[in-house]
Structures are given as C-alpha cells and as structure tokens.
Protein backbone atom coordinates (compact mmCIF):
# COMPACT_ATOMS: atom_id res chain seq x y z
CA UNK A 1 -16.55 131.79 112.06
CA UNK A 2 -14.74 128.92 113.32
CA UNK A 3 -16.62 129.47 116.22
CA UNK A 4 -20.12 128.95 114.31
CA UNK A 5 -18.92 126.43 112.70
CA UNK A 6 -18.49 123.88 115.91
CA UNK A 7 -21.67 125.18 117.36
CA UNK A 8 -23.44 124.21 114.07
CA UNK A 9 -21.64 120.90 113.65
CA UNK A 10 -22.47 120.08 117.54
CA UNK A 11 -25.86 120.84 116.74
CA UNK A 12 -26.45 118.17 114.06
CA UNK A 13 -24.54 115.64 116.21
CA UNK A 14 -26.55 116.06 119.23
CA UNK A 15 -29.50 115.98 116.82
CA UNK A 16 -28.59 112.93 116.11
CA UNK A 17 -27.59 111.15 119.33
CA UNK A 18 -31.50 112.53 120.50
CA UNK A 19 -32.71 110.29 117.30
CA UNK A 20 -30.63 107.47 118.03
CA UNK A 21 -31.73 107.61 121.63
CA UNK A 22 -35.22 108.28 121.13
CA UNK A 23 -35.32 105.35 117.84
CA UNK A 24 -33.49 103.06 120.80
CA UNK A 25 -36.16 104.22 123.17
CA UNK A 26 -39.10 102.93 120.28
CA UNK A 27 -36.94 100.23 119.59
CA UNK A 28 -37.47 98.97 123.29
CA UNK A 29 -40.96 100.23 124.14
CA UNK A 30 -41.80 97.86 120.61
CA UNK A 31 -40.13 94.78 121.90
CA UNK A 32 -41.92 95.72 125.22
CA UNK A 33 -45.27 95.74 123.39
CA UNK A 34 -44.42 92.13 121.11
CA UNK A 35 -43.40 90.34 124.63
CA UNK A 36 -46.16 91.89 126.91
CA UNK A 37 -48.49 90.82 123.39
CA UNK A 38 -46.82 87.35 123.55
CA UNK A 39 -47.36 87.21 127.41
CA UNK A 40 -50.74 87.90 126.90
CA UNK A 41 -51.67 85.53 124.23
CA UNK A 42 -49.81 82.70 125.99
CA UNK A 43 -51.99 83.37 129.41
CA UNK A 44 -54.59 83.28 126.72
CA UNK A 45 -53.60 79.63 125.67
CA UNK A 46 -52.75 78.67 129.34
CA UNK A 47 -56.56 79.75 130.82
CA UNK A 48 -57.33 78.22 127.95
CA UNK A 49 -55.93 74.96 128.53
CA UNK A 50 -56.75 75.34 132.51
CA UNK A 51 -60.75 75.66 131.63
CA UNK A 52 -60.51 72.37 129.41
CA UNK A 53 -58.78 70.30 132.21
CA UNK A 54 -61.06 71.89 134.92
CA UNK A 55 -63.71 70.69 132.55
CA UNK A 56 -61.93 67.16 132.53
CA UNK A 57 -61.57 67.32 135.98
CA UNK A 58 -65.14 68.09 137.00
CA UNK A 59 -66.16 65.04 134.43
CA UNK A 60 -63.73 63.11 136.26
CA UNK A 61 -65.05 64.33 140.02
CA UNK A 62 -68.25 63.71 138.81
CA UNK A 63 -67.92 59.92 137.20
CA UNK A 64 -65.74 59.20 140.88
CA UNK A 65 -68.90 60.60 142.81
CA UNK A 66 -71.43 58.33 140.77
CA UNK A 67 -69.10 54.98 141.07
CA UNK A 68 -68.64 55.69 145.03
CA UNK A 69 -72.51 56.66 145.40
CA UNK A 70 -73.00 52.40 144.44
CA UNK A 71 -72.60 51.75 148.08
CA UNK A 72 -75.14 54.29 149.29
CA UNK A 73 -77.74 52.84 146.91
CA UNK A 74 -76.84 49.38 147.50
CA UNK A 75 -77.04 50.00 151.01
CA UNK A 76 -80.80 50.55 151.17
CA UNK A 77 -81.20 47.12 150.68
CA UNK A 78 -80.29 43.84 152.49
CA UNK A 79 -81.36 41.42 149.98
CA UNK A 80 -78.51 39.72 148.02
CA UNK A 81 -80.39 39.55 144.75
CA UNK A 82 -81.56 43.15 144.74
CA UNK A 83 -78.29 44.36 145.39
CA UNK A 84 -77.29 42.51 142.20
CA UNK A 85 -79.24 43.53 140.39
CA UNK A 86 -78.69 47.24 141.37
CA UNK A 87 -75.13 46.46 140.53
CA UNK A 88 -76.05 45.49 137.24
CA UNK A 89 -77.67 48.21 135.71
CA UNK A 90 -74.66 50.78 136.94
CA UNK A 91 -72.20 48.38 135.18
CA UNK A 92 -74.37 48.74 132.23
CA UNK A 93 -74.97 52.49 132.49
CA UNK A 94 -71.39 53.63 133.29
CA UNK A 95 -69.31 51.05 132.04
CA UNK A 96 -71.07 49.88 129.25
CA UNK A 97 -71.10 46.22 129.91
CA UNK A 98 -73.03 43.72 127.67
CA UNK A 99 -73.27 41.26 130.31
CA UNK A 100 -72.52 40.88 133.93
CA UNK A 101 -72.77 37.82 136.17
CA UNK A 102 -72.17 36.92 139.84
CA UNK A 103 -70.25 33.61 139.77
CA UNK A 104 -69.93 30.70 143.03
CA UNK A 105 -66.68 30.01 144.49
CA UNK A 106 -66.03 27.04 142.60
CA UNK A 107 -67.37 28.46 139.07
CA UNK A 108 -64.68 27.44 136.29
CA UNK A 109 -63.15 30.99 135.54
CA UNK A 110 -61.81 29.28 131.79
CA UNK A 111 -65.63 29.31 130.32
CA UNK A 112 -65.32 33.64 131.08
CA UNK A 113 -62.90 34.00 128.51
CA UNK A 114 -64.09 37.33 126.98
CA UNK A 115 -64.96 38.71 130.59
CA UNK A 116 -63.32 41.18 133.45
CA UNK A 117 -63.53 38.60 136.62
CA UNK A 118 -63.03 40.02 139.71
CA UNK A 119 -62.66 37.82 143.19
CA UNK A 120 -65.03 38.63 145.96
CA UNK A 121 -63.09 38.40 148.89
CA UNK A 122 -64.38 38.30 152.82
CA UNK A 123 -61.47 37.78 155.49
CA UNK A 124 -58.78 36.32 152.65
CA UNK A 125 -61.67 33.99 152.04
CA UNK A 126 -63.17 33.93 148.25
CA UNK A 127 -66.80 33.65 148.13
CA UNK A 128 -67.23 34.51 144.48
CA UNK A 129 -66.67 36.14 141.33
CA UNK A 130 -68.09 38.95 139.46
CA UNK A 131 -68.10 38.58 135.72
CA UNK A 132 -68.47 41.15 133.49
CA UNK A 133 -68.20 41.61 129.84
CA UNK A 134 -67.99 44.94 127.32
CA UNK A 135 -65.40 46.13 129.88
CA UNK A 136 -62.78 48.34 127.96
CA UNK A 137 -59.55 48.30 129.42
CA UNK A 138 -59.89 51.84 130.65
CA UNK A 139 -62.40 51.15 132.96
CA UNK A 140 -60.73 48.33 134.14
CA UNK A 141 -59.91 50.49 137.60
CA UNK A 142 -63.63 51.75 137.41
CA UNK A 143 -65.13 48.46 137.27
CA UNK A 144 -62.62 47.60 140.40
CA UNK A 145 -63.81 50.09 142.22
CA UNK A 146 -68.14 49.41 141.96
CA UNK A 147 -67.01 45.65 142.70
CA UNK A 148 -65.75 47.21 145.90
CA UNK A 149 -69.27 49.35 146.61
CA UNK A 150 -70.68 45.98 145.43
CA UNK A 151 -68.51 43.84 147.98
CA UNK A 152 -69.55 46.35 150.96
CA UNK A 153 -73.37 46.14 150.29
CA UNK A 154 -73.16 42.36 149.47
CA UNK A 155 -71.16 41.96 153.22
CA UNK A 156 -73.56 43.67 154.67
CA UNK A 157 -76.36 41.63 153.40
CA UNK A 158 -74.84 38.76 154.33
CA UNK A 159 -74.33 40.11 158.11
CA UNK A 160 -77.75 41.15 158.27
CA UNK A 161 -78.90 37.26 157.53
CA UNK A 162 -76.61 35.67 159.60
CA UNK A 163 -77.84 37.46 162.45
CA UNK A 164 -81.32 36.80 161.73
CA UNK A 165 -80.14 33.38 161.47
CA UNK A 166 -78.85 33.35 164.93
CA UNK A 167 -81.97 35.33 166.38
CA UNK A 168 -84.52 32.66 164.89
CA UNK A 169 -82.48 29.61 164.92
CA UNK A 170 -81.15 27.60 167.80
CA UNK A 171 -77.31 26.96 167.70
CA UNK A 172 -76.99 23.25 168.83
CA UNK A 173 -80.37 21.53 166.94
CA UNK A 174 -79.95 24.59 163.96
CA UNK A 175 -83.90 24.52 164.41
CA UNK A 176 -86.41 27.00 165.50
CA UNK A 177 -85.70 28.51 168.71
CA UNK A 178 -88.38 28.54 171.01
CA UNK A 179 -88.95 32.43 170.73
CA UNK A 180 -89.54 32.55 166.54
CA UNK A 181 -91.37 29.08 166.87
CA UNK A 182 -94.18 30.32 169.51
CA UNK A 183 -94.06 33.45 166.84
CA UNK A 184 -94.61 31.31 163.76
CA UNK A 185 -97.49 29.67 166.55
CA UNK A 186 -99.34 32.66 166.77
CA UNK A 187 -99.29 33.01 163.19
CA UNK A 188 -100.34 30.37 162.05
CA UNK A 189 -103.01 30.07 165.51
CA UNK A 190 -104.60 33.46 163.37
CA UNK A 191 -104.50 32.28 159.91
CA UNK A 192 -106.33 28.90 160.85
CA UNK A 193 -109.06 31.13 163.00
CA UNK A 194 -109.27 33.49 159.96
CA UNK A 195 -109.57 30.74 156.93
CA UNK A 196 -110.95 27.78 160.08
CA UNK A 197 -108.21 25.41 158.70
CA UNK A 198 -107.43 22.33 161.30
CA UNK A 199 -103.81 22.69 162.25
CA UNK A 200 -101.63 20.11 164.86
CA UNK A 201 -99.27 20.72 167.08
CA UNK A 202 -97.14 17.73 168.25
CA UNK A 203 -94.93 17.64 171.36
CA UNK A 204 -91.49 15.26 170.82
CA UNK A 205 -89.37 14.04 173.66
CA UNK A 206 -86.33 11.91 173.78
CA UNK A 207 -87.28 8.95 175.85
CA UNK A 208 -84.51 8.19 178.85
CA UNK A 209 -82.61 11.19 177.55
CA UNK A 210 -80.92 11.96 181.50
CA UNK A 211 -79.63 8.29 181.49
CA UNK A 212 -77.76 9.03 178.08
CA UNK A 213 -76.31 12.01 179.75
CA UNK A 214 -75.36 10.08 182.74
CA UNK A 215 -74.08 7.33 181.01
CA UNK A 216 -71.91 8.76 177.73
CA UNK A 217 -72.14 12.48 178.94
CA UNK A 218 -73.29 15.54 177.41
CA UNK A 219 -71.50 15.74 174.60
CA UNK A 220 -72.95 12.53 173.46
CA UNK A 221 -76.45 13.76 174.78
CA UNK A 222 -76.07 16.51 172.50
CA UNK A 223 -74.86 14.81 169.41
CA UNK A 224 -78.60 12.61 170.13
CA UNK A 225 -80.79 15.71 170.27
CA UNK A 226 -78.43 16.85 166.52
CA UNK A 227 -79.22 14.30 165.32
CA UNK A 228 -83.36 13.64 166.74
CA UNK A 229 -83.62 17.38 165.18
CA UNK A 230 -82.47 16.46 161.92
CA UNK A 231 -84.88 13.46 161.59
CA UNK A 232 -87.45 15.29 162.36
CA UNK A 233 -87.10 18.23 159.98
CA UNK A 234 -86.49 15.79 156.94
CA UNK A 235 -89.44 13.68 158.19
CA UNK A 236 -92.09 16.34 158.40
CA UNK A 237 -93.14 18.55 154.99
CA UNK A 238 -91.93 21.41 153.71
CA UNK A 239 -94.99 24.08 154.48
CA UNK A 240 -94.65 22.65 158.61
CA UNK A 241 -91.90 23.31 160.55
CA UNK A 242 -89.91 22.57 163.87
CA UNK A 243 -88.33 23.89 166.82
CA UNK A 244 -86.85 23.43 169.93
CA UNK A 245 -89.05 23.69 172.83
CA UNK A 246 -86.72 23.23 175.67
CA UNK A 247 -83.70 20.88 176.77
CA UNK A 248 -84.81 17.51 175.36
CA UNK A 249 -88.08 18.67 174.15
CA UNK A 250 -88.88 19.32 170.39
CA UNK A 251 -92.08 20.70 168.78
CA UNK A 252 -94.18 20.76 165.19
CA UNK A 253 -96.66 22.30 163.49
CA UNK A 254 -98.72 20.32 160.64
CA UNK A 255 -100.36 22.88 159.06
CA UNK A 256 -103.75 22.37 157.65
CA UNK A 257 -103.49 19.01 159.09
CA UNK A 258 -106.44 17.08 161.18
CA UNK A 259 -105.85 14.70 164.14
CA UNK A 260 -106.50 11.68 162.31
CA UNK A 261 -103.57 12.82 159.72
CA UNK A 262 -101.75 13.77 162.36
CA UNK A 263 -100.95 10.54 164.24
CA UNK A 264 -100.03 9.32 160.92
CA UNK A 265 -97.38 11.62 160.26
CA UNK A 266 -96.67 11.45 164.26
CA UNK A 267 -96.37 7.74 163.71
CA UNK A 268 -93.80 7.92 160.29
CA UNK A 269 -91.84 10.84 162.33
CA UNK A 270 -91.65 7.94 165.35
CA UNK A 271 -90.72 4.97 163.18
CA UNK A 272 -87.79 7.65 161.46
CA UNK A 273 -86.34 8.19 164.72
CA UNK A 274 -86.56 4.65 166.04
CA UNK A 275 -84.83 2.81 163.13
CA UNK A 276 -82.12 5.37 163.24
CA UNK A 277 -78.61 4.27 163.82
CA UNK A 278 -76.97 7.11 165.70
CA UNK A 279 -73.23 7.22 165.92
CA UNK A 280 -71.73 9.17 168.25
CA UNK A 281 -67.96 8.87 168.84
CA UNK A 282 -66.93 5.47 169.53
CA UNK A 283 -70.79 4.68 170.38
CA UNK A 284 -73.88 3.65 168.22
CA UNK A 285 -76.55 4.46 169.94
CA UNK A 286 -80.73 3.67 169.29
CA UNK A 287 -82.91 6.23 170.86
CA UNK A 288 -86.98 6.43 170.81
CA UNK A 289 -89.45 9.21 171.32
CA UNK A 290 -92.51 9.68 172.36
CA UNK A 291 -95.09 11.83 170.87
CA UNK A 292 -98.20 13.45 172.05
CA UNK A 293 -100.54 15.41 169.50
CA UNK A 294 -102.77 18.38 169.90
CA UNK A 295 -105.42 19.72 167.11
CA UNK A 296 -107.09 23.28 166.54
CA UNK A 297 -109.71 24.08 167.04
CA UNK A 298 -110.68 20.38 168.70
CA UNK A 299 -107.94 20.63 171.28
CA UNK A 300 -107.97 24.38 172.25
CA UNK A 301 -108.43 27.68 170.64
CA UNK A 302 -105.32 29.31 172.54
CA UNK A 303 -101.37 28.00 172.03
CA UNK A 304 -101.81 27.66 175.88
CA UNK A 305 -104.27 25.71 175.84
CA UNK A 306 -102.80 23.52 172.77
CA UNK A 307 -99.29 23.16 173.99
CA UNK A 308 -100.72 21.93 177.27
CA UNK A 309 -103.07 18.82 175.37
CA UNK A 310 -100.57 18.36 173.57
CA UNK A 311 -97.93 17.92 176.89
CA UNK A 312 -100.67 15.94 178.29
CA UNK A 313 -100.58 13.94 175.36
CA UNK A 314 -96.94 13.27 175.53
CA UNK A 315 -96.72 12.09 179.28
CA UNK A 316 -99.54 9.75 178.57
CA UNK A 317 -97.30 8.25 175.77
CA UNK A 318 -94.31 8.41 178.50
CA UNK A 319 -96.46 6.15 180.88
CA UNK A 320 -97.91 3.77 178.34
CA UNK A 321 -94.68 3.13 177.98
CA UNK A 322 -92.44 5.25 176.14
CA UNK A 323 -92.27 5.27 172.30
CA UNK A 324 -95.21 5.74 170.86
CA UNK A 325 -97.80 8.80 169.67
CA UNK A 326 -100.73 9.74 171.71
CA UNK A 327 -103.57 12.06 171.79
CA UNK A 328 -106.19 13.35 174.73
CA UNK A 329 -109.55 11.15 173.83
C-alpha cells in the first residue's frame, strides 16, 4: 500500500514537471515566434527605408549626371554667346532661376543684390561673373558646379579664337597676315566677278625704311611699321581691310571701289601717315609712304596679275620720288 502510494504520488509529480517543461518549451518557441515576427517586420521597415533612399539616390545620380552633361553640350559649340545661352536655359530648367546674366570683370557686384554671383576665374585671373537669380540656397553647390561646365566650355571658346587669332593675324602689325589676306583676295576677286563690282587693291611701302633700321635699329624699325599699320587700318573703312604683305610692305582692299575713288582714299591714307608724329623711345620720328593702286577688272582679272600693277604702281611712286600714290596709265 505504501508502496502504491509513492508510485501514484511520483506519477502526478512527474506529470507535472512534463507540463512545466513542455508549458516552458511553448513559453520559448512563443517568444521565438514574437522576435523572429519582430525581426521580420523590422527587415520589413529597413527594405523599406533602403528602396526610398535608393529612390533618393537614383534622383540624386540622375540630377549629378544632367548638371555634369552641361559641358558635353556646351562643348559642341565654340561660340561664346551660344554657350550662354545654353547655360541659361539649364539654370532655368534645373535650378529654377528667374534671371541669369554673364557680368565683365569690372561690373559693380553691389547692383546684384538679390543674385548668386559666381567669379569666372582663368589662371587666378577673373574675367567675369555669372549672375543668377531664383537660386535657393540648396542649390547653391548645384549652381557651383554648371558655372564650372560653364567655365570649361567658355575656356575653350576662348582658346579656339585666340588661335584663330594667331592663324589670321600677324603678331607684330596685329593685321592680316599675308596667308588669310590673299584668302580674303580670292574672295572678294569671286564676288566682284560674280556681282562685276570694281574693287582696288593698293600696295603701301615705308619709304627709306632700311635707313631707319640702320640708323635707330630694329626695334625702332618695328615700332614704325606698328605704328604705319595702325594708320592705315583706322584710315581705310570698315567693309575693306589690311594686311601685311611682307617685311615693310602693307596691302588693301577697297571694296566696291573704282580707280578714280581709289587714289582718293590712297591720297587721305598718304596724308594720315605723313602728318603722323611717331614716337619711338627717345626718338620722334616722320615717315612717308608711297602708294601704288591697282583696279578690277581694269587692271587684271587674276590677284597675280593685280598685285603685280599694283607693285608696278608702287615703284613708279618710289622713283617719282617717294611719297606719293600712283597708278599704271
């Protein structure tokens, strides 16, 4: 009896130890669930949160790619004023400026008040301002970054002319050089033919140029032919133009211009030069020219055959004695 009695009694408490260990067992798979549910909803949240900033991100990517894609577009062209105005309308499109203007070095920055100014700077040297206004100060950095795209397009404009500068231009008379004026010949040679306009071509030279090399030297003799070339591109008109034919020699074309209007201007362009006082140094110097004239079609229907009346023309002057305009009769 007292036998049955433990066995019974052992019974209900292993009964119960196997309830307590299978609630504890419930207890624990349940948290399990509620964290591994929590887990779950927080990765939830977190891709959540990762798609939005991806989203952001791409927006961001995106807005970078357009602002750094200025330069490419800009790039296309090598005019200063198209570039601007390319400039311009992506200021207005992505930055939602009102107004936007490109400023010279010496603008006064105190009448841009209500504007985002940025400095245009080439070699620590300021060549300008960009002005724009509607900027919010978010896009401050963005509008930093086009001037940049703006800055390499506008630099590369300003190459390109200065090397087509140098190619037509020649350095010491900052005239025609002989190459692009024998070019601008031949143009104009085709558009007279074409339309059978007159045009003249006169041939300048210094008179007793070698003695003022002799006697002051060649700096001096080059300060003279400076200074001849810049009398005679303010003498003649705009629609003609000059260049340097070779060492002392200078040359013009009077477009649309007969040879009876021609020695007239020849003679102003010889009176220019003569009255002028030319200082040089510790020297004033007087120099003359003398100036021989050729005509189309009268004269030759080549720029051979014109250069050389013309030449002719010019040594005739030389021998009737220097300083004066002539033409072959």
């Amino acid at each position: 009896m007292f036998y049955l009695a433990i066995l019974i009694l052992s019974s209900v408490v292993g009964a119960r130890l196997i309830m307590e260990i299978l609630r504890a067992r419930l207890l624990k798979k349940s948290n399990r669930i509620e964290v591994l549910k929590f887990e779950h909803e927080q990765l939830i949240r977190d891709k959540s949160g990762l798609i939005e900033k991806n989203k952001k991100l791409g927006i961001e990517v995106n807005e970078t790619i357009a602002l750094y894609n200025l330069s490419k577009d800009i790039c296309k062209f090598l005019d200063e004023d198209r570039i601007f105005v390319i400039f311009k309308e992506r200021i207005r499109d992505q930055l939602n400026a009102s107004d936007c203007q490109l400023l010279p070095r010496e603008a006064d920055l105190s009448l841009y008040a209500g504007f985002t100014v940025m400095p245009l700077i080439i070699q620590k040297d300021t060549i300008g301002y960009l002005a724009a206004r509607g900027i919010a100060d978010g896009d401050t950095e963005r509008f930093q970054i086009l001037a940049q795209q703006f800055l390499i397009g506008f630099k590369r404009a300003l190459l390109y002319k200065k090397m087509q500068e140098l190619s037509i231009t020649d350095s010491l008379t900052q005239i025609f050089s002989r190459r692009h004026f024998l070019e601008r010949f031949n143009d104009e040679l085709r558009r007279s033919r074409k339309f059978k306009y007159n045009f003249s071509f006169l041939m300048i030279d210094i008179d007793r140029f070698k003695d003022f090399n002799d006697k002051y030297g060649h700096l001096v003799g080059d300060a003279i032919l400076r200074e001849i070339s810049k009398t005679v591109k303010e003498t003649i008109r705009q629609i003609d133009f000059v260049g340097r034919y070779g060492g002392e020699e200078l040359s013009v074309i009077l477009v649309e211009t007969d040879k009876e209007q021609a020695c007239f201007a020849g003679e102003r362009l010889r009176r220019a030069v003569e009255s002028k006082n030319i200082k040089v140094y510790d020297e004033e110097l007087r120099v003359t020219v003398s100036v021989g004239i050729a005509t189309f079609p009268s004269d030759g229907m080549s720029h051979e055959a014109i250069i050389e009346a013309a030449d002719k023309a010019m040594y005739q002057a030389k021998e009737a004695g220097r300083n004066r305009v002539k033409y072959l009769s």
